[in-house]
Protein backbone atom coordinates (compact mmCIF):
# COMPACT_ATOMS: atom_id res chain seq x y z
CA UNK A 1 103.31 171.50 152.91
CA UNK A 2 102.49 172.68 156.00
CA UNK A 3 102.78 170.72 159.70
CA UNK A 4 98.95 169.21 159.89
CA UNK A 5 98.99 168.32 155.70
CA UNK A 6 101.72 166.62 156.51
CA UNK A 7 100.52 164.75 159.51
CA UNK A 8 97.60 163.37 157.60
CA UNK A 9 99.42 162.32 154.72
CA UNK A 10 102.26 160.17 156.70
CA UNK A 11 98.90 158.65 158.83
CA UNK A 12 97.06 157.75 155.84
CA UNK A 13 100.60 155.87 154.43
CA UNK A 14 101.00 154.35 157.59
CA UNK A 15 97.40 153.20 157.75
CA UNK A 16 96.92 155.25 161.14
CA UNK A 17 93.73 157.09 161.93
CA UNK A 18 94.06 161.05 162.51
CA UNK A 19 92.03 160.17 165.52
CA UNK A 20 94.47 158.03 166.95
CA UNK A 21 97.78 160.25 166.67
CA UNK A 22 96.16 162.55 169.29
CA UNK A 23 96.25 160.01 172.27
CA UNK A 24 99.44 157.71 171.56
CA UNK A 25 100.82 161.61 171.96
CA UNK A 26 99.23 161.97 175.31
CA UNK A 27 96.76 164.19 173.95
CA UNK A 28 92.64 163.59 173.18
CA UNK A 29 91.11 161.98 170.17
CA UNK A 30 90.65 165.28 168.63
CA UNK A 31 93.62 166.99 169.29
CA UNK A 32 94.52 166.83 165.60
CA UNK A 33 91.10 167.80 164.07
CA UNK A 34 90.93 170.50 167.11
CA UNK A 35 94.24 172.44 166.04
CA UNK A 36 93.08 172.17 162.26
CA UNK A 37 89.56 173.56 162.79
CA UNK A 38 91.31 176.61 165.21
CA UNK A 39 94.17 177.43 163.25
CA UNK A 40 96.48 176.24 165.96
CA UNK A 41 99.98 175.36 165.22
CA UNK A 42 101.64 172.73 168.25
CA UNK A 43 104.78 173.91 169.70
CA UNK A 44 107.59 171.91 168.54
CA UNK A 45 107.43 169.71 170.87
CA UNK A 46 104.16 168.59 170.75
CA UNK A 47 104.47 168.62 167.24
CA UNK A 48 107.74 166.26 167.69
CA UNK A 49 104.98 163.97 170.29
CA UNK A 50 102.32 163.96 167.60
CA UNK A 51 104.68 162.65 164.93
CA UNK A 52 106.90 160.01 167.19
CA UNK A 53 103.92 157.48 166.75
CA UNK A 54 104.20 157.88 163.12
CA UNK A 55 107.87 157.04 163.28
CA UNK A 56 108.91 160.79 162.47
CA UNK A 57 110.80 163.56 164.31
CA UNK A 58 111.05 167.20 163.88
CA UNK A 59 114.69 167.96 162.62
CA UNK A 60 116.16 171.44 162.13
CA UNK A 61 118.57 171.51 158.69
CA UNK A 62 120.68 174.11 157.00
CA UNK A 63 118.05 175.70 154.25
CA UNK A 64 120.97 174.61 151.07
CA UNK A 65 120.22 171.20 151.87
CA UNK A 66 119.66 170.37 148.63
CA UNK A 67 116.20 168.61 147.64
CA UNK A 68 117.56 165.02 146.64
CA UNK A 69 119.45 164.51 150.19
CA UNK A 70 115.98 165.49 151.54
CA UNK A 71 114.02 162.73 149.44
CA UNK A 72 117.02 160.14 150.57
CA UNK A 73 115.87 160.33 154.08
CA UNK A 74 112.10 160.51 153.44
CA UNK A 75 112.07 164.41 155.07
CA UNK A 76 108.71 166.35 154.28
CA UNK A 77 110.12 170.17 153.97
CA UNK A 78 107.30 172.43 156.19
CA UNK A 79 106.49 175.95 154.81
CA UNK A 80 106.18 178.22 157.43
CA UNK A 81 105.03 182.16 157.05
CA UNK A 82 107.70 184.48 158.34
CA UNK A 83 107.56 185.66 161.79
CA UNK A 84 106.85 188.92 162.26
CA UNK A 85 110.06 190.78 164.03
């Protein structure tokens, strides 16, 4: 799943409105819909801002973790292309 798929789906469970993310994060209404449209990813801190009001966090874990500790905690595993070296 990738960062903004993600976003929406933990706002819609939470009842929150896309629109709404953007400015408890310090940011405009359409922050959200403006990185989507643009193809931007957020750093990872803004990323981190955008999903505190959502009662998330951006974690780092080791890549064996296996997929049943992830579920446990209610992590959403991101898929994100290679960087090019």
């Amino acid at each position: 799943m990738e960062y903004f798929e993600a976003l929406k789906s933990i706002a819609k469970d939470r009842g929150v409105k896309v629109t709404d993310i953007g400015p408890k994060a310090g940011r405009s209404r359409t922050y959200v819909s403006e990185c989507v449209t643009n193809a931007r990813m957020p750093s990872l801190s803004v990323g981190n801002e955008l999903a505190a009001p959502l009662g998330y966090r951006l974690a780092l874990i080791p890549t064996d973790t296996p997929a049943d500790a992830l579920d446990a905690i209610g992590a959403i595993p991101l898929d994100a292309a290679p960087r090019e070296q």
